[in-house]
Protein backbone atom coordinates (compact mmCIF):
# COMPACT_ATOMS: atom_id res chain seq x y z
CA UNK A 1 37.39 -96.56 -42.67
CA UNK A 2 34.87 -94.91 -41.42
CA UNK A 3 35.99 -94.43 -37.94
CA UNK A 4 39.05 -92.21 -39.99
CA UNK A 5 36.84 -90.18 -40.97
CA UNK A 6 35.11 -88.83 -38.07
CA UNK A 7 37.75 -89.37 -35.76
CA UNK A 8 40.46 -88.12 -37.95
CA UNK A 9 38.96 -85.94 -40.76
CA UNK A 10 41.48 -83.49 -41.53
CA UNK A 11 44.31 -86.76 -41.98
CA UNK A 12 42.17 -88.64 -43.61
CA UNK A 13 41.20 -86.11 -46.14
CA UNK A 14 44.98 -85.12 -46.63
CA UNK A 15 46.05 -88.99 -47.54
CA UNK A 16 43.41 -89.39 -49.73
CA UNK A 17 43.87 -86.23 -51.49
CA UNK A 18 47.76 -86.57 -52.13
CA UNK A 19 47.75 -89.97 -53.32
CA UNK A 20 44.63 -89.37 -55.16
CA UNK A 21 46.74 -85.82 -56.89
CA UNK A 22 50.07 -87.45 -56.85
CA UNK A 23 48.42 -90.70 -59.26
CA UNK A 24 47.10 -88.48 -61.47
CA UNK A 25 50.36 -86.60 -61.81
CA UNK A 26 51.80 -89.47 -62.22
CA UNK A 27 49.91 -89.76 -65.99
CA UNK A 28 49.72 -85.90 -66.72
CA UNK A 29 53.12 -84.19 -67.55
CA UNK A 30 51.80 -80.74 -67.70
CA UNK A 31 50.62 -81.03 -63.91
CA UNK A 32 53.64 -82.69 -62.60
CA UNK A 33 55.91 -80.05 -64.05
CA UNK A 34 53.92 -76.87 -62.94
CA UNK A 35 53.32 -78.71 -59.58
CA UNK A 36 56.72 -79.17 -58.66
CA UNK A 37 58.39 -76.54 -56.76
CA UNK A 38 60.33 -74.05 -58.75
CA UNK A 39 62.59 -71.99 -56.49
CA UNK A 40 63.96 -69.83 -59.22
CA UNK A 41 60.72 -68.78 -60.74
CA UNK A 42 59.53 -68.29 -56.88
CA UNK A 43 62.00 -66.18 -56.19
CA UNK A 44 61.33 -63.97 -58.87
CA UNK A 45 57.61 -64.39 -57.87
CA UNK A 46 56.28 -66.52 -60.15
CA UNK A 47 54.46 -69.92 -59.30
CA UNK A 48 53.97 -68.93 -55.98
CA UNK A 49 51.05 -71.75 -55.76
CA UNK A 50 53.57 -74.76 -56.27
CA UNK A 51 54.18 -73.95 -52.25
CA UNK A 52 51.83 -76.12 -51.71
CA UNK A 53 51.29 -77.88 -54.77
CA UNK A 54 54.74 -79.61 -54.32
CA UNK A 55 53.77 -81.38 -51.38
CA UNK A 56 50.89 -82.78 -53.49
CA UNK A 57 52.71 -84.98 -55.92
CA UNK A 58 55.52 -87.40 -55.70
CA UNK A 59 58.51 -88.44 -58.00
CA UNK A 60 57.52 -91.91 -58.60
CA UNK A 61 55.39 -94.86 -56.23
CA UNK A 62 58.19 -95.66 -54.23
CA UNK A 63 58.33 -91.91 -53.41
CA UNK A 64 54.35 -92.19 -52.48
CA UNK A 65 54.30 -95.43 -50.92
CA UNK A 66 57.27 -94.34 -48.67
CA UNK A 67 55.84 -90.98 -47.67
CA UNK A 68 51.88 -91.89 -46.70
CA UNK A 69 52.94 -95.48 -45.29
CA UNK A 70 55.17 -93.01 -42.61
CA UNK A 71 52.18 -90.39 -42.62
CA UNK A 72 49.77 -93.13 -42.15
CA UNK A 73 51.80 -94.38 -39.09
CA UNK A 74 51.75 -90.75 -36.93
CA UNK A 75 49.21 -88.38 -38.63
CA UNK A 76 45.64 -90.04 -37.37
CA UNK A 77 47.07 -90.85 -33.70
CA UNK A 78 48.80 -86.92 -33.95
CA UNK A 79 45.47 -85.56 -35.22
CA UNK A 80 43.88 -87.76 -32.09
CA UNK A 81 46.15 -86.07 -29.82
CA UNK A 82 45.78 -82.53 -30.68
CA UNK A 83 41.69 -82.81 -30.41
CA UNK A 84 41.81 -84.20 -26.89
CA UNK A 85 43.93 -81.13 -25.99
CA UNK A 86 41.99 -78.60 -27.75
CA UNK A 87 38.69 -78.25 -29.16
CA UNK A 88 40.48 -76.44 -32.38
CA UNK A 89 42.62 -79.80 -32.54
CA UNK A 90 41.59 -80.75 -36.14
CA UNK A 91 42.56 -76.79 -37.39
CA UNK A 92 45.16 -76.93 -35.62
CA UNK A 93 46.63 -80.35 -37.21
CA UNK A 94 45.51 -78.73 -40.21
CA UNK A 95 48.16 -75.87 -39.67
CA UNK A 96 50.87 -77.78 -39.17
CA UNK A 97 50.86 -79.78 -41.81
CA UNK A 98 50.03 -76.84 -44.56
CA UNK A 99 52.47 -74.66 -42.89
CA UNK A 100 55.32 -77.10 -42.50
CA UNK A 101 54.88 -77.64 -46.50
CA UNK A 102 55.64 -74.41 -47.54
CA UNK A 103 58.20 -73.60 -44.36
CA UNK A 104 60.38 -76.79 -44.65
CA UNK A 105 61.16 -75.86 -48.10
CA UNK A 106 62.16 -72.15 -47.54
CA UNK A 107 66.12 -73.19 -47.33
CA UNK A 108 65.75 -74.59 -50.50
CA UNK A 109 64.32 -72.15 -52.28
CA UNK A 110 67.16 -69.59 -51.04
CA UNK A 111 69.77 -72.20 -51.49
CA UNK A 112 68.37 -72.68 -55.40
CA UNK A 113 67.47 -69.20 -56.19
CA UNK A 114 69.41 -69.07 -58.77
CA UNK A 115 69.03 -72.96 -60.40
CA UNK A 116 66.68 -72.63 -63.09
CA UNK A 117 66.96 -76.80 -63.31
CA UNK A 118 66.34 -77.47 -59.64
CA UNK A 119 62.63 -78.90 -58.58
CA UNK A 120 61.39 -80.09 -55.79
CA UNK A 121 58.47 -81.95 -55.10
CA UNK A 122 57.03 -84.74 -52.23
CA UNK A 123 55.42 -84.43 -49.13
CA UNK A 124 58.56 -85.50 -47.14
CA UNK A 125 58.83 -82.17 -45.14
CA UNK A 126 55.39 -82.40 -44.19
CA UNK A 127 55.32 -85.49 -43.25
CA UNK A 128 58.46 -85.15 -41.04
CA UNK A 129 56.57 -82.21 -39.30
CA UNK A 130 53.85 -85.03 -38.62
CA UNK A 131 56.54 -87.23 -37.14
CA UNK A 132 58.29 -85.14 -35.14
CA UNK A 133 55.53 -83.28 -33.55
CA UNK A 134 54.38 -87.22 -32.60
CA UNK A 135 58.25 -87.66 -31.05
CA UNK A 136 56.97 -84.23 -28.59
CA UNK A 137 54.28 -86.27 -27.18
CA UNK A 138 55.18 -90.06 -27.49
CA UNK A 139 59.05 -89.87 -27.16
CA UNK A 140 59.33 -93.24 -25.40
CA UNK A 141 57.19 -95.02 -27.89
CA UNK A 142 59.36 -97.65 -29.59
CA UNK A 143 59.34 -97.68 -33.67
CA UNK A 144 61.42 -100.13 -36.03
CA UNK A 145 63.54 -98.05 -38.41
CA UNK A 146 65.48 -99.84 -41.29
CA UNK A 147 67.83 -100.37 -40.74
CA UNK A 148 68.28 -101.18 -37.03
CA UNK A 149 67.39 -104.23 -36.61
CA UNK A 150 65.55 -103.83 -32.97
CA UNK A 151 62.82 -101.12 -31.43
CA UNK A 152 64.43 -97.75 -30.01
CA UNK A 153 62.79 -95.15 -28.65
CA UNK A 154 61.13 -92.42 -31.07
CA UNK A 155 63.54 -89.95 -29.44
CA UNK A 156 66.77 -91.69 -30.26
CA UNK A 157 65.25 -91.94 -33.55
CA UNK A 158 64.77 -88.00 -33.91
CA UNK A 159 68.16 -87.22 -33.16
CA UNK A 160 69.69 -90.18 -35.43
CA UNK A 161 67.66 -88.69 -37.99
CA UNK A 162 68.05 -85.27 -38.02
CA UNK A 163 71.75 -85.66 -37.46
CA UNK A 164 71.90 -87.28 -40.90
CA UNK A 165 69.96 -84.65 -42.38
CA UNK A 166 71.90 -82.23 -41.10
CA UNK A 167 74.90 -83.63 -42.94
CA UNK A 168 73.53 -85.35 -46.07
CA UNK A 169 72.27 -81.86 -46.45
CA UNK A 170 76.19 -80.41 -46.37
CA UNK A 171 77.00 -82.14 -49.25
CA UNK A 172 73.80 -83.75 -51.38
CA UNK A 173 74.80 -85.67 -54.36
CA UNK A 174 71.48 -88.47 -54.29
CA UNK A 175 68.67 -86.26 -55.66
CA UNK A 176 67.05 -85.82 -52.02
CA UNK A 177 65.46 -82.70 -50.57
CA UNK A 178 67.49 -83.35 -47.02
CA UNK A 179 67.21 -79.35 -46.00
CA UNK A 180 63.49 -79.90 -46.85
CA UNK A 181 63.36 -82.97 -44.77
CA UNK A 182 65.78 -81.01 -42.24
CA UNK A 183 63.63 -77.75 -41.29
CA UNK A 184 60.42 -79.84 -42.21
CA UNK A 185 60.77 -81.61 -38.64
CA UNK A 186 62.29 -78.44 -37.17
CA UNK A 187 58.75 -76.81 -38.21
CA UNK A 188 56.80 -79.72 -36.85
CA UNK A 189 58.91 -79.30 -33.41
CA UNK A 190 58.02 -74.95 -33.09
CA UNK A 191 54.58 -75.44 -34.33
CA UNK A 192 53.29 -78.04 -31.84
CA UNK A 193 55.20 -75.75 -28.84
CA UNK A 194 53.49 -72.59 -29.68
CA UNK A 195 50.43 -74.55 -30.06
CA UNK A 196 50.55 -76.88 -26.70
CA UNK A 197 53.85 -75.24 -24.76
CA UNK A 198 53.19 -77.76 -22.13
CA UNK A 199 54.46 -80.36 -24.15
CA UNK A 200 57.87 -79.48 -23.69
CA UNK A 201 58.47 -79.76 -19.80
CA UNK A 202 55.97 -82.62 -20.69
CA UNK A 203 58.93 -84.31 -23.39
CA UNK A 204 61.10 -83.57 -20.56
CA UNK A 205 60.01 -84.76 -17.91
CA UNK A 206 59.74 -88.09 -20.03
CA UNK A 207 62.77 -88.63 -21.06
CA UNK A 208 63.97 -87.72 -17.05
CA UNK A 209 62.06 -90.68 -16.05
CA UNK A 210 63.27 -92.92 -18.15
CA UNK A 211 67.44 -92.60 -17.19
């Protein structure tokens, strides 16, 4: 544990703070509800705060458990990664992650301007930034995705998944945030770029090696 802490501060700090917010949510009504990401009151400038706040608390424990076991797996070796590059490596994982929480869900709020019943709330686009920025620098790495049965690479993986955003988010009828999920790895993708831009003839070059 320790060793997460000085290695990985700015992760480790994140995990414990959502699960620690997103428990006591969990018991507390009045938080959960002014939490949760309100596009119609944002977009008449209200509850400007749930931008972040959103990605703090979760629906339910499935919800959590899904969302910091996948964090969990990328964040602390992504936070690793961006400090050997650059001594601002832990701000700069910092960024990404607070940005890509209030960016990812910038469709939605357009999309539900008008939806006085819509909320949204999870750390899903966040934590698809996190993954996706991971896919820039480790895109032959092999991960085990329900599910496929067998290890593919964490490209194929990118593109199978954000091909199903892209069109579970066409036509949502199962309660999930897929534009959030959508633009949340999209954010993830520009943020790391315009932080490292080597990494992209680095992906490249890769992915050339490996056909």
């Amino acid at each position: 544990m320790e060793s997460y802490i000085t290695d990985t501060p700015v992760a480790s700090i994140i995990f414990i703070f959502t699960v620690i917010t997103s428990i006591y949510a969990f018991s507390n009504p009045t938080v959960y509800g002014k939490f949760m990401l309100h596009p119609y009151s944002i977009s008449r400038g209200e509850r400007l705060y749930s931008l972040i706040t959103s990605g703090l608390i979760h629906k339910d424990w499935m919800h959590l458990i899904f969302n910091m076991i996948s964090y969990f797996f990328f964040a602390f070796q992504l936070e690793k990664t961006f400090v050997s590059l650059s001594t601002w490596g832990h701000l700069q994982f910092a960024v990404l992650y607070l940005v890509s929480i209030v960016l990812s869900d910038i469709t939605s709020i357009i999309k539900h301007k008008d939806h006085f019943w819509f909320n949204s709330l999870g750390a899903s686009g966040a934590v698809c930034a996190v993954v996706f920025s991971y896919i820039l620098f480790y895109p032959l790495n092999l991960m085990i995705i329900f599910p496929i049965p067998i290890p593919i690479w964490a490209v194929v993986y990118g593109f199978l998944f954000l091909g199903y955003c892209w069109y579970a988010a066409r036509d949502s009828r199962d309660a999930i945030n897929h534009d959030a999920h959508f633009y949340g790895a999209l954010t993830g993708i520009l943020i790391t770029i315009i932080f490292h831009p080597d990494v992209a003839g680095y992906f490249i070059r890769q992915l050339s090696g490996a056909v």
